[in-house]
Protein backbone atom coordinates (compact mmCIF):
# COMPACT_ATOMS: atom_id res chain seq x y z
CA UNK A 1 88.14 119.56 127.81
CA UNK A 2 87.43 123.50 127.48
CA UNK A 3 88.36 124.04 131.57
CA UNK A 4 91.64 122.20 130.52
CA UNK A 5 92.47 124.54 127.44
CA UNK A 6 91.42 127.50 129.80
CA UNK A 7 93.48 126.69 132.68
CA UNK A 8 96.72 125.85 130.22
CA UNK A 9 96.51 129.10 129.22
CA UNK A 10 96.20 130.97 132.17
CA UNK A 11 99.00 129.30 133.08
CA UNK A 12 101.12 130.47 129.73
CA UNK A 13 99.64 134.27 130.13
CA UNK A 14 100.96 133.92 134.19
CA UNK A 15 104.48 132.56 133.37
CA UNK A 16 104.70 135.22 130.57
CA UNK A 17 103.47 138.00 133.14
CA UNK A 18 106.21 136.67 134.84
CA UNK A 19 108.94 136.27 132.80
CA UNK A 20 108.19 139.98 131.39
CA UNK A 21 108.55 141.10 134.97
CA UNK A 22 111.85 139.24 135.70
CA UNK A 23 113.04 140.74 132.75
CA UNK A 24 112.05 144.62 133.77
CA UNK A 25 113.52 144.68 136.62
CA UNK A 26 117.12 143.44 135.27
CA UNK A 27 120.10 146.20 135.55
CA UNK A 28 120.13 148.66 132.18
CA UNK A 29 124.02 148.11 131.16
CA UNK A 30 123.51 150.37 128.31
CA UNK A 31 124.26 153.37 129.96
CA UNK A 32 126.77 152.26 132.69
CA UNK A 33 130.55 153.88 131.65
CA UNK A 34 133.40 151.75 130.63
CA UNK A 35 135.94 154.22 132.18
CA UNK A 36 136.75 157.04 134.37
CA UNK A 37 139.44 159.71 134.80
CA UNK A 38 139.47 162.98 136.95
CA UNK A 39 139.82 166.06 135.70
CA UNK A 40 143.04 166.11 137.55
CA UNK A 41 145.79 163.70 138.34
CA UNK A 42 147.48 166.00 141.03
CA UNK A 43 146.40 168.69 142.80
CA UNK A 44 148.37 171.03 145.79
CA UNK A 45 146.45 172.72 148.43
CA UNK A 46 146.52 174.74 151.19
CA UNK A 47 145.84 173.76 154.72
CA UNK A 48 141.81 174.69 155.51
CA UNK A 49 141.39 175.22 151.48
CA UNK A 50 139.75 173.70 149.14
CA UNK A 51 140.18 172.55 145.62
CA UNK A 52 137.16 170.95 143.53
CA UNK A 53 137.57 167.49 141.17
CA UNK A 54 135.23 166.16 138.60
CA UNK A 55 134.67 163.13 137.30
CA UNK A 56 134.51 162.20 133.65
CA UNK A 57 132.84 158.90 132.18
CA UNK A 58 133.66 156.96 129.16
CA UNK A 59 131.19 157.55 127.65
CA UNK A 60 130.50 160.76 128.06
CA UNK A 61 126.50 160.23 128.34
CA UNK A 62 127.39 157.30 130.65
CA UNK A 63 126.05 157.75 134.26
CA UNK A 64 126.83 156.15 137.70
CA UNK A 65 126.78 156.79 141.56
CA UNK A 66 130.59 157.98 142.55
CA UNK A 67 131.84 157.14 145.98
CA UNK A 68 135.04 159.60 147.45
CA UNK A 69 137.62 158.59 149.67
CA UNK A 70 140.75 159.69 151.27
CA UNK A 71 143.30 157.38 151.87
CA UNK A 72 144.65 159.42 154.61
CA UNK A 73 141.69 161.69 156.41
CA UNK A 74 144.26 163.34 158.88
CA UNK A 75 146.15 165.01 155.62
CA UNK A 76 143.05 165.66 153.25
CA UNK A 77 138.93 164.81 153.37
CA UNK A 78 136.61 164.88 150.30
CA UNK A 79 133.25 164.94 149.87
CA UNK A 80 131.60 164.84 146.26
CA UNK A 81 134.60 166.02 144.84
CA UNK A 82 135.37 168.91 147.57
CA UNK A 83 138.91 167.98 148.07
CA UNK A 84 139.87 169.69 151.90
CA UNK A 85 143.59 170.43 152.84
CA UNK A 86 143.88 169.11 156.42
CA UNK A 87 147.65 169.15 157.06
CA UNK A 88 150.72 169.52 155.18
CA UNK A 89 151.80 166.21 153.59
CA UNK A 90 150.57 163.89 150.89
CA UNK A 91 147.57 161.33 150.53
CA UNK A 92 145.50 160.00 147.63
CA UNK A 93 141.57 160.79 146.89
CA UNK A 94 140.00 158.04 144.55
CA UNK A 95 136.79 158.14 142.93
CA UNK A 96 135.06 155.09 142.73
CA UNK A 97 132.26 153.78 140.13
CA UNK A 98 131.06 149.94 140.64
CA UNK A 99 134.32 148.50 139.25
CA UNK A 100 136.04 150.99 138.27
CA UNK A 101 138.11 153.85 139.90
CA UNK A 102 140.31 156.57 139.32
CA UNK A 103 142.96 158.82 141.85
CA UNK A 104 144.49 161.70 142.04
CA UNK A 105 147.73 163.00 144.26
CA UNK A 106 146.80 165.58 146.72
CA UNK A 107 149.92 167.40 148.33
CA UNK A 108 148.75 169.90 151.34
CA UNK A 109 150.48 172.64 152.02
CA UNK A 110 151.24 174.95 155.29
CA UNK A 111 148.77 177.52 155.30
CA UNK A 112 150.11 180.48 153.93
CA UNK A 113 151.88 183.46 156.33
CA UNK A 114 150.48 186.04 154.46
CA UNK A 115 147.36 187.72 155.81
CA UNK A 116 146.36 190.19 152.74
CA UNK A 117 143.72 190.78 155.25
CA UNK A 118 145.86 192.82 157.54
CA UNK A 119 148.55 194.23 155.03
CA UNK A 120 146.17 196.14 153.11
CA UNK A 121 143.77 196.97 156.32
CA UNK A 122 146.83 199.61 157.59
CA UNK A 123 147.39 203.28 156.59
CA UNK A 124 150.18 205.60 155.44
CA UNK A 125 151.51 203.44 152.33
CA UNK A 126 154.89 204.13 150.41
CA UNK A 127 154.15 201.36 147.49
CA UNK A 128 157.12 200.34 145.29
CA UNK A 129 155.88 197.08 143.77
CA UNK A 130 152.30 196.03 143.89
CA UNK A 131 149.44 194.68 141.26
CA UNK A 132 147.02 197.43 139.76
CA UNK A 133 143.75 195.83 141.29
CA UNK A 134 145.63 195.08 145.19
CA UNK A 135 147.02 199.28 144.61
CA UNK A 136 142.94 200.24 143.67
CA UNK A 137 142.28 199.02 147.28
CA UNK A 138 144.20 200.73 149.23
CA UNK A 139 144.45 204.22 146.93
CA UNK A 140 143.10 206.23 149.44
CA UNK A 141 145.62 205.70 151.74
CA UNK A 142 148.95 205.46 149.82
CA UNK A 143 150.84 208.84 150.53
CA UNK A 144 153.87 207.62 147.63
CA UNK A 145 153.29 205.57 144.75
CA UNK A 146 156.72 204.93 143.92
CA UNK A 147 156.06 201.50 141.59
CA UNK A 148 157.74 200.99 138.46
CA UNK A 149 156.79 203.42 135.48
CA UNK A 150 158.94 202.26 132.30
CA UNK A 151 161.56 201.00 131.63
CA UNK A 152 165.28 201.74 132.17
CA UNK A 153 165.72 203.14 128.23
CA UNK A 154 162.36 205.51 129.03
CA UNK A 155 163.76 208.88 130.26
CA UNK A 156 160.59 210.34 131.56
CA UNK A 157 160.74 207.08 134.31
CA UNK A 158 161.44 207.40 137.45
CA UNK A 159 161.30 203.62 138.72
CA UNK A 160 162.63 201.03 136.58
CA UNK A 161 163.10 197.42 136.92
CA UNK A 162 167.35 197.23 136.41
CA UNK A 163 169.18 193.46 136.18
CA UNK A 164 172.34 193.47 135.57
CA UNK A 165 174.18 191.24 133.13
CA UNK A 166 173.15 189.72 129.35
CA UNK A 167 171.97 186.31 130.73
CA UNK A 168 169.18 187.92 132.57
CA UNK A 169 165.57 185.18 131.58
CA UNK A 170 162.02 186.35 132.54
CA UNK A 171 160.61 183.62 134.74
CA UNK A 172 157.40 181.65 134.58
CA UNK A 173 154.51 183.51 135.43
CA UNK A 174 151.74 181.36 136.93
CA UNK A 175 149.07 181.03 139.36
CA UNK A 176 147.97 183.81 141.83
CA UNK A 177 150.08 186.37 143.19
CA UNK A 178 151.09 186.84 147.04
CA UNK A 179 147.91 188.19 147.44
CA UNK A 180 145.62 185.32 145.69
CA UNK A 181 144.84 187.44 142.77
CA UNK A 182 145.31 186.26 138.86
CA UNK A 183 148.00 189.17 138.61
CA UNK A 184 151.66 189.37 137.41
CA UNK A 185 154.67 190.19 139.79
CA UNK A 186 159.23 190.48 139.54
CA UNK A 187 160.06 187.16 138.11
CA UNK A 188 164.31 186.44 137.88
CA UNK A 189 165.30 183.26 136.12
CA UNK A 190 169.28 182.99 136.40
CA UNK A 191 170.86 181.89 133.24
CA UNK A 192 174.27 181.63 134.34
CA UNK A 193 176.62 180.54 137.28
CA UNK A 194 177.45 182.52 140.88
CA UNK A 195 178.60 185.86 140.56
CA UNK A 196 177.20 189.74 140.37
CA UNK A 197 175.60 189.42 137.17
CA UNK A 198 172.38 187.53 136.57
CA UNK A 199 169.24 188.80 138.47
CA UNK A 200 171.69 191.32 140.58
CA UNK A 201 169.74 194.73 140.21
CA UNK A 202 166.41 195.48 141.66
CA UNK A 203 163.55 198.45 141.39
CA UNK A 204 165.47 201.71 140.91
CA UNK A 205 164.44 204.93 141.37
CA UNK A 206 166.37 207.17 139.83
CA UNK A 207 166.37 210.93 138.98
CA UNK A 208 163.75 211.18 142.08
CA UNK A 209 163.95 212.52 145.68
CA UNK A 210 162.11 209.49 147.80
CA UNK A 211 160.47 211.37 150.80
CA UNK A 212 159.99 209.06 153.42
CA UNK A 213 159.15 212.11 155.87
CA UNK A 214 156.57 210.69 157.14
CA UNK A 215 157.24 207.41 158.10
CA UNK A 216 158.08 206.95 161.46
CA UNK A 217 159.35 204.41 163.62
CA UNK A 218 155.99 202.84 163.84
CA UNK A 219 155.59 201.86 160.05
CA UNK A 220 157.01 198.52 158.49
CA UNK A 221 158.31 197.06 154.96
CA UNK A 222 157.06 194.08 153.79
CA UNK A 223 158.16 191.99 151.02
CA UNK A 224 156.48 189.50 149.14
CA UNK A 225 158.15 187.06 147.22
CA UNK A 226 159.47 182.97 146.65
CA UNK A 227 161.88 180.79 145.17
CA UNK A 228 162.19 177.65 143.86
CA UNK A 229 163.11 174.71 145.67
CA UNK A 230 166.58 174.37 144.75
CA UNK A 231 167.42 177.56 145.42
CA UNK A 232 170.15 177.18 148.57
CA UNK A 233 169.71 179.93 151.35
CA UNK A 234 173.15 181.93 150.35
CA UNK A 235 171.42 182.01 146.49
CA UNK A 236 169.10 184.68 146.88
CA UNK A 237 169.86 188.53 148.47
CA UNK A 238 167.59 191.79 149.21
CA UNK A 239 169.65 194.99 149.99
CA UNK A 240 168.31 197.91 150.81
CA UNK A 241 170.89 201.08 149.85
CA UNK A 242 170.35 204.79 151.29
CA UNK A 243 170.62 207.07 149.42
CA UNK A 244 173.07 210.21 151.11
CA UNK A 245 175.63 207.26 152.06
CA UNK A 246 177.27 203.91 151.73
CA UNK A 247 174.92 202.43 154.14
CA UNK A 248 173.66 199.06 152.58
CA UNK A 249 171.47 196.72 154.45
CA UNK A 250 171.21 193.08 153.72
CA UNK A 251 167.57 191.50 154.45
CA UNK A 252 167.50 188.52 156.03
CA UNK A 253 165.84 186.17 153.89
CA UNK A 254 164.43 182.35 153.56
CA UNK A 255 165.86 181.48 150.16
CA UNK A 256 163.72 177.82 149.73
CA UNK A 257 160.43 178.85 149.95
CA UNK A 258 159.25 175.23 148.20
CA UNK A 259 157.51 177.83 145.24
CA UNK A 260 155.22 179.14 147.95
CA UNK A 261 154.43 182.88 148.51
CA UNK A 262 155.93 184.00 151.79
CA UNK A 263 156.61 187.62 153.61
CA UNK A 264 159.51 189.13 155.23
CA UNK A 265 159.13 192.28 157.35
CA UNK A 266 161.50 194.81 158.75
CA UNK A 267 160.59 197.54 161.38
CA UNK A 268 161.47 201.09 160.19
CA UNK A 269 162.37 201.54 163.28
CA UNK A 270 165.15 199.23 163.06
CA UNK A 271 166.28 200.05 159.08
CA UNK A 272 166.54 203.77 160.74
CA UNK A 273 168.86 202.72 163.15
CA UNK A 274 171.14 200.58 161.12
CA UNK A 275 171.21 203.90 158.95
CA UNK A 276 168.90 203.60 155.80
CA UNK A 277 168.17 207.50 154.71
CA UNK A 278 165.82 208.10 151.54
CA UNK A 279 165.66 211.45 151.78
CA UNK A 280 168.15 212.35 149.30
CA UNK A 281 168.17 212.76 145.61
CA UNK A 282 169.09 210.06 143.08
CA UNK A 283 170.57 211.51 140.20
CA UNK A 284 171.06 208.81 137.64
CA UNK A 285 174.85 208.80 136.81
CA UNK A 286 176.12 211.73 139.01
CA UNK A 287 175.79 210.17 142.67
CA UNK A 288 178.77 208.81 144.08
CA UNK A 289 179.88 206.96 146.54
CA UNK A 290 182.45 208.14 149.09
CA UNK A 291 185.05 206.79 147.15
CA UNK A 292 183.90 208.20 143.86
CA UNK A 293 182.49 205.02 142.47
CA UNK A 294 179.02 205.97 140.80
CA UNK A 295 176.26 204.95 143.71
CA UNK A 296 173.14 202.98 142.08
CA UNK A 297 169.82 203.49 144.08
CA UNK A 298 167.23 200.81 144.84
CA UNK A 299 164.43 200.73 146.75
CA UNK A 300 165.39 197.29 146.91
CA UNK A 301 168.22 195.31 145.72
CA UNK A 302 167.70 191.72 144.67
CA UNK A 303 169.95 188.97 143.43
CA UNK A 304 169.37 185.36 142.51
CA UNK A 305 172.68 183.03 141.51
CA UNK A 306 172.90 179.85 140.56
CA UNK A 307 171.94 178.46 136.57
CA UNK A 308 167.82 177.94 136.55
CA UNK A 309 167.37 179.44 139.61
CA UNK A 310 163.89 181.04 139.46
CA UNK A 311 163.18 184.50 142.55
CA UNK A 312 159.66 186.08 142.07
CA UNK A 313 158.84 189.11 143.99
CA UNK A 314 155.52 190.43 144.27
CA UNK A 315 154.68 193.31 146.84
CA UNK A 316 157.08 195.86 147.93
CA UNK A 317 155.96 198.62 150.43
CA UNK A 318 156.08 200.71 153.96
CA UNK A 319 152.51 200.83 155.47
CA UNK A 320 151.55 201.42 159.49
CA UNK A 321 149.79 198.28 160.43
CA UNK A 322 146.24 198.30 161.92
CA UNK A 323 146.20 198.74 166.00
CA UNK A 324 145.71 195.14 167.03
């Protein structure tokens, strides 16, 4: 009778050894999330860039093992959130957590044609428009620092931003400049219809002799600058206007720039030939033109038409590119 009682028990203490083990080893649901989001719903980035993502559970002590993919590997990859810009075009990344999941839009874009590298790796600059902390770089070799100084009501200036017309709106200032950097540029937002009057002006220099004497047919202008996708080709205009004659030379510009950054350059060479002379003085209200009409100088001209249209232009300058 006593081996029976013994053995029914072992057999109680075994199947509650048991059950007490089944039990441990059952999945803790206390901490798994109820939800997920990304910290972004759309993203844009350049080809061979990257742009990061993070996950956020519901709730927020929640944890879980997140899987990446890429709907479309040939236009973006990501790994643990590392979103890569393969191509231009548009795919999906989703983040996935046992049964749950969450996406966000990933538009690639063309890498960018401007190689800060090289434009500030030159010598002999002539700078009319360009960010404090890009200008600290290259100090030691800029020969003119002709930027902006005040404003057109400022007497003591001698380079002003000047937009003609009462409907002239400041754009939207976001992002990085032309040159990556958190800075602030020219933005033109056209209030009104076609027409000389909204965002027709430029950077003037006024009341100032611009010496170009030693630029030579080896340096180049750049411009930096973009538009907003609507903006048709015939919308947007850079002149540049000598100053000792009527000479006024139209650059030859990309108006849609899709809101990316993008560079136009012109050979000196070339801008001497067609007859662009800085030489002379500017003398704010006394210049004429040949037929007695007072002559307004800028560096460079810009106009943007059309109602909303939005031109933002960033780096202005001559510099003699680096021997490649």
């Amino acid at each position: 009778m006593k081996k029976h009682i013994l053995l029914t028990f072992g057999l109680v203490v075994s199947l509650t050894t048991v059950f007490l083990s089944c039990k441990d080893n059952e999945p803790d649901d206390t901490n798994k999330p109820t939800a997920i989001e990304l910290s972004k719903t759309e993203i844009q980035v350049e080809e061979g860039k990257t742009a990061n993502l993070a996950v956020k559970f519901t709730p927020t002590d929640a944890t879980g093992d997140v899987t990446w993919t890429s709907e479309d590997k040939t236009i973006a990859t990501v790994e643990n959130g590392i979103v890569t810009g393969v191509k231009a075009g548009s795919t999906t990344v989703v983040a996935t957590c046992g049964s749950l999941t969450a996406s966000c839009e990933i538009t690639v874009t063309e890498a960018s044609s401007i190689d800060s590298q090289k434009l500030l790796g030159g010598s002999d600059y002539y700078v009319f428009s360009m960010d404090e902390t890009t200008f600290d770089k290259i100090k030691d070799k800029v020969k003119k620092d002709y930027r902006i100084n005040g404003d057109y009501a400022d007497e003591a200036a001698t380079s002003v931003l000047e937009v003609w017309g009462n409907s002239f709106g400041e754009g939207t200032i976001s992002g990085p400049n032309s040159l990556g950097l958190q800075e602030s540029w020219i933005s033109l937002l056209s209030q009104e219809g076609e027409g000389w009057g909204l965002g027709c002006g430029g950077i003037r220099q006024r009341n100032t002799t611009i010496d170009l004497t030693g630029v030579t047919n080896d340096h180049v202008l750049v411009i930096t600058y973009k538009a907003n996708s609507s903006v048709a080709a015939e919308k947007v205009k850079f002149t540049l206007y000598s100053t000792n004659s009527d000479v006024e030379i139209p650059i030859e510009v990309s108006a849609n720039t899709q809101g990316e950054w993008v560079k136009v350059e012109k050979s000196m060479k070339d801008l001497f030939t067609e007859g662009l002379s800085w030489n002379a003085a500017f003398i704010d209200g006394t210049t004429t033109k040949t037929d007695g009409s007072l002559k307004a100088f800028y560096t460079i001209g810009l106009l943007i038409n059309g109602v909303g249209n939005q031109l933002d232009v960033d780096a202005v300058f001559i510099y003699k590119p680096a021997a490649q």
